[in-house]
N, C-alpha and C. Protein backbone atom coordinates (compact mmCIF):
# COMPACT_ATOMS: atom_id res chain seq x y z
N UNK A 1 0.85 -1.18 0.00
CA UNK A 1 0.00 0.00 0.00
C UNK A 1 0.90 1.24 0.00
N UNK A 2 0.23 2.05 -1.07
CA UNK A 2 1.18 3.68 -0.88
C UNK A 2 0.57 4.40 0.13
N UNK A 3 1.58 4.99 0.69
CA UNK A 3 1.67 6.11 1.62
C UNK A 3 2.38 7.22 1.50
N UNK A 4 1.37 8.79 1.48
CA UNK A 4 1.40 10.20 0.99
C UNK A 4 1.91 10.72 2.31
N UNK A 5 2.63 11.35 2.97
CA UNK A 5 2.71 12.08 4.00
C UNK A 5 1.70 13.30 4.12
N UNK A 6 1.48 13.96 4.73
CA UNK A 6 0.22 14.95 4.62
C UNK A 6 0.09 15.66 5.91
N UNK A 7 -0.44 16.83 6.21
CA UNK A 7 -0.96 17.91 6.82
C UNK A 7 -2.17 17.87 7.17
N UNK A 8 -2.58 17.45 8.67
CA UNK A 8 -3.65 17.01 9.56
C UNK A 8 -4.10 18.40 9.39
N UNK A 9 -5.34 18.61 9.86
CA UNK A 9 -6.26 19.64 9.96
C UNK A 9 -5.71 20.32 11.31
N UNK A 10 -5.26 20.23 12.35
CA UNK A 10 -4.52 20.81 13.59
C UNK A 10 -3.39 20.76 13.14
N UNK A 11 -2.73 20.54 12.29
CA UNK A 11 -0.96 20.89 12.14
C UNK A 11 -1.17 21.93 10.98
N UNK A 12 -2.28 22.53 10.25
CA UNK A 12 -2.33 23.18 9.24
C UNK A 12 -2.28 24.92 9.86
N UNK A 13 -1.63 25.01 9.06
CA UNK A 13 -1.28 26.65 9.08
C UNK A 13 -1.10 27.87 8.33
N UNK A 14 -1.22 29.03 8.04
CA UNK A 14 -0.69 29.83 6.79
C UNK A 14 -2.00 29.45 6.13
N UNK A 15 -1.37 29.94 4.41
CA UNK A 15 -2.30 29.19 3.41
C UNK A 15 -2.83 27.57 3.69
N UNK A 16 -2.42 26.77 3.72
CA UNK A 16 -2.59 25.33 3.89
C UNK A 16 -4.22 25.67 4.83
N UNK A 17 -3.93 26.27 5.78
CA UNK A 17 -5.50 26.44 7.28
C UNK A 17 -6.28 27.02 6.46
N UNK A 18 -6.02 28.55 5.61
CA UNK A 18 -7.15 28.46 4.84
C UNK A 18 -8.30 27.67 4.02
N UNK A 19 -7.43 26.86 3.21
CA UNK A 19 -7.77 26.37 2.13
C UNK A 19 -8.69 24.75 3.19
N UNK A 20 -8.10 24.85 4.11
CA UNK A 20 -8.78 23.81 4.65
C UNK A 20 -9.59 24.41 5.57
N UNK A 21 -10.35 25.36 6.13
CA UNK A 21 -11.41 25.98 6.39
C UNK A 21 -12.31 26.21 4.99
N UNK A 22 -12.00 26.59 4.13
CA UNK A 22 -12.66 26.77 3.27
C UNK A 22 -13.33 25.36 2.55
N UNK A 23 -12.31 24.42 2.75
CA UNK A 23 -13.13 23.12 2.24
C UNK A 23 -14.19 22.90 3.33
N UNK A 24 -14.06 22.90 4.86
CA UNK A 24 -14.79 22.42 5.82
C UNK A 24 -16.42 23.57 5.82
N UNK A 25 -16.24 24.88 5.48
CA UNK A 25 -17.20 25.44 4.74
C UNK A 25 -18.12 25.06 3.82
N UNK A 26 -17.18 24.30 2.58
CA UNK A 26 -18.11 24.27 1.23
C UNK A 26 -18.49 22.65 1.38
N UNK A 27 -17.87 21.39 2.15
CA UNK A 27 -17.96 20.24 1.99
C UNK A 27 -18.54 19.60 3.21
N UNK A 28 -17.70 20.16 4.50
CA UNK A 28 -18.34 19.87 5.84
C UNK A 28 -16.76 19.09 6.53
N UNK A 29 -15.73 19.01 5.25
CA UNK A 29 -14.77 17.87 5.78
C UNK A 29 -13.96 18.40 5.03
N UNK A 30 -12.70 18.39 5.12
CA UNK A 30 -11.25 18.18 4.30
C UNK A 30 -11.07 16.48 3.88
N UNK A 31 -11.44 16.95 2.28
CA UNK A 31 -11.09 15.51 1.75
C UNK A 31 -9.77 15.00 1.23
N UNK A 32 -9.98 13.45 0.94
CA UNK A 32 -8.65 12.85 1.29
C UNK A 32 -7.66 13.66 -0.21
N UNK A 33 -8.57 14.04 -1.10
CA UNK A 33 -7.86 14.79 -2.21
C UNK A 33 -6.89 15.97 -2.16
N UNK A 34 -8.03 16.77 -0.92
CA UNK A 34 -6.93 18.14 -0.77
C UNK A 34 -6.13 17.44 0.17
N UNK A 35 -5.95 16.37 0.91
CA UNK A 35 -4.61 16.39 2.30
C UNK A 35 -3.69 15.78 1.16
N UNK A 36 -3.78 15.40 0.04
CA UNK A 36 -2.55 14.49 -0.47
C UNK A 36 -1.88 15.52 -1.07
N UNK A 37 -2.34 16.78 -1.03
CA UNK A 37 -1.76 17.74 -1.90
C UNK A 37 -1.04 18.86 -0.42
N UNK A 38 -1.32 18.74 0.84
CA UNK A 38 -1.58 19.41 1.84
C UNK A 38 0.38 20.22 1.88
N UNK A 39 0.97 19.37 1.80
CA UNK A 39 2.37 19.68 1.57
C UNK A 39 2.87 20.46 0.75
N UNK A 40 1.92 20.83 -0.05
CA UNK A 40 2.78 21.71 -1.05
C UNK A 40 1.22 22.70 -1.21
N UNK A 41 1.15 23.45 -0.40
CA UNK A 41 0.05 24.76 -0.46
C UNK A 41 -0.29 25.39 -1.41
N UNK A 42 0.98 25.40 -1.99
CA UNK A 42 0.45 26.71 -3.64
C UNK A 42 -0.20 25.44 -5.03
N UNK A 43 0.13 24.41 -4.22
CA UNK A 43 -0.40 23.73 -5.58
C UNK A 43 -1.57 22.83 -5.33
N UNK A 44 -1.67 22.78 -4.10
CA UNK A 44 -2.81 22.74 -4.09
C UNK A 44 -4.02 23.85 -3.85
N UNK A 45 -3.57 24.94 -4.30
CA UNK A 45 -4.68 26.31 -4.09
C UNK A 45 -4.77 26.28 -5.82
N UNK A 46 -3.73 26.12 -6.54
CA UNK A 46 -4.03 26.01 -8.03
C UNK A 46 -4.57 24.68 -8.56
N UNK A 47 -4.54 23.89 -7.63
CA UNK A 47 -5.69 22.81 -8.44
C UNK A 47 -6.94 22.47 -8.13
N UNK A 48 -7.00 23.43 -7.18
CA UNK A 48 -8.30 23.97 -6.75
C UNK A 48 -9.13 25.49 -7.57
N UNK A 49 -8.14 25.66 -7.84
CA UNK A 49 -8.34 27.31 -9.24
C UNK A 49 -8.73 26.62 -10.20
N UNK A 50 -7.89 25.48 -10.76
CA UNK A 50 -8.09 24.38 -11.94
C UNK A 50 -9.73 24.27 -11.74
N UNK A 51 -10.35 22.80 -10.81
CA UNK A 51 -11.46 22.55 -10.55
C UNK A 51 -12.20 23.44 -10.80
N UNK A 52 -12.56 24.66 -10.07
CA UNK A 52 -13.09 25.38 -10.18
C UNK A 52 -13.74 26.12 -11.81
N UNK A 53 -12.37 26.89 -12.25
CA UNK A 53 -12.50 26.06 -13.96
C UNK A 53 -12.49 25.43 -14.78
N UNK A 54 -13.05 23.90 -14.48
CA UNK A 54 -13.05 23.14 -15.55
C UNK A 54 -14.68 22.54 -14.74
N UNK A 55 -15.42 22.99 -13.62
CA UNK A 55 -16.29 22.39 -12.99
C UNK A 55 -17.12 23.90 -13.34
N UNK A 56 -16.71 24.69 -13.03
CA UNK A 56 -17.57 26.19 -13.06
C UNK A 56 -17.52 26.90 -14.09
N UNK A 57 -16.44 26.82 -14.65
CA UNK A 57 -16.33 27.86 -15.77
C UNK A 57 -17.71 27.33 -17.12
N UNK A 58 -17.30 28.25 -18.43
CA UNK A 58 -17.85 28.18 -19.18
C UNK A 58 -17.59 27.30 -19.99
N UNK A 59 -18.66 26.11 -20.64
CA UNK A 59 -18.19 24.73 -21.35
C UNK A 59 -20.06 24.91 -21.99
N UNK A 60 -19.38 23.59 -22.74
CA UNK A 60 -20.55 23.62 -23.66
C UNK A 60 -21.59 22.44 -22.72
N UNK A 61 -20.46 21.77 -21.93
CA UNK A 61 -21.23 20.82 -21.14
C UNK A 61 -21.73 21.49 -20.34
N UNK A 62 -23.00 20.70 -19.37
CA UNK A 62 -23.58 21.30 -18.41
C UNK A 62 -22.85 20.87 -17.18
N UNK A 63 -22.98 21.49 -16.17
CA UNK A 63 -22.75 21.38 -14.54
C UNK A 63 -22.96 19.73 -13.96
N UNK A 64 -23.87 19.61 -14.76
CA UNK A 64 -24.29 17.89 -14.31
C UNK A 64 -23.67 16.82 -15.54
N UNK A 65 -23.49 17.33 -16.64
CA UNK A 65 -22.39 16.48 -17.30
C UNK A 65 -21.22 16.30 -16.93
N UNK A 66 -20.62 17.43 -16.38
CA UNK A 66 -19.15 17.67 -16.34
C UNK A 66 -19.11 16.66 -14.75
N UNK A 67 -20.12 17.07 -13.63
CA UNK A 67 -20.25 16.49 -12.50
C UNK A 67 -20.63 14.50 -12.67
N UNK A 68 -21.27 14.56 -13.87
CA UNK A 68 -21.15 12.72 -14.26
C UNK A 68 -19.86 12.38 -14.92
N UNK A 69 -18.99 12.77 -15.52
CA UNK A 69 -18.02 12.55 -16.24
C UNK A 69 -16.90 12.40 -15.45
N UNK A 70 -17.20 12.71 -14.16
CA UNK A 70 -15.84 12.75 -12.89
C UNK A 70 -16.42 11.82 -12.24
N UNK A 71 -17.75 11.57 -11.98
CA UNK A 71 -18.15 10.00 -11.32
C UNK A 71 -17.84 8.95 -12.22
N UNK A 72 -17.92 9.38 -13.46
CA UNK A 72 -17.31 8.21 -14.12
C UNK A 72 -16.16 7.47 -14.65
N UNK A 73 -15.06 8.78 -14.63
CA UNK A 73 -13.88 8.42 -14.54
C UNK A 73 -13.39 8.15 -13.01
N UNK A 74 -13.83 8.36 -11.98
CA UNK A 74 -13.63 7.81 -10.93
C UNK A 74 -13.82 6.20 -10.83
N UNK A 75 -15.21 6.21 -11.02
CA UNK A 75 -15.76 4.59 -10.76
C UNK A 75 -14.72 3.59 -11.91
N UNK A 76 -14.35 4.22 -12.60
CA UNK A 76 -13.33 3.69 -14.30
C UNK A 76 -11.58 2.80 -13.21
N UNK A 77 -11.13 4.28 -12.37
CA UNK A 77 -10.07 4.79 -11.64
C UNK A 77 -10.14 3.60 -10.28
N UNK A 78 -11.92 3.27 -9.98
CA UNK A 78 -11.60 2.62 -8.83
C UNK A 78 -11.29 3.37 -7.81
N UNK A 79 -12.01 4.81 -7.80
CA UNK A 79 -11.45 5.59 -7.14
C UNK A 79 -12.89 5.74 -6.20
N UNK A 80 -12.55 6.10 -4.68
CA UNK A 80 -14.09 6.89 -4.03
C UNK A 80 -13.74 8.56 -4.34
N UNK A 81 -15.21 8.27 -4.65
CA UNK A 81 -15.73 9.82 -4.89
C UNK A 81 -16.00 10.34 -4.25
């Protein structure tokens, strides 16, 4: 089994505490997606900029296509969503 080192929600600080208040805001939880990124702050604030535009921005797909197309490459990935 792989193992990510990562930034607990009480060891978070600076940018890193933001970005994880702000998930516990919009989700209720810091998911296991943003802690694997938790180590490196600026990149995970830009792949969270990413998401944001490629989930929010302007596409020809809708909000609920783009939102099935990530359940489905997940479930593909073997991944939880």
């Amino acid at each position: 089994m792989s193992w990510i080192r990562t930034v607990g929600f009480e060891a978070a600080a600076g940018r890193l505490r933001e970005l994880y208040d702000a998930a516990v805001r919009r989700a209720g939880r810091v998911y296991g997606i943003l802690r694997v990124q938790s180590v490196h702050p600026e990149a995970l604030d830009a792949s969270l900029e990413l998401y944001k535009v490629l989930m929010h921005g302007p596409s020809p797909l809708s909000r609920r296509e783009r939102e099935l197309l990530a359940v489905v490459v997940s479930r593909a990935n073997r991944c939880h969503y």
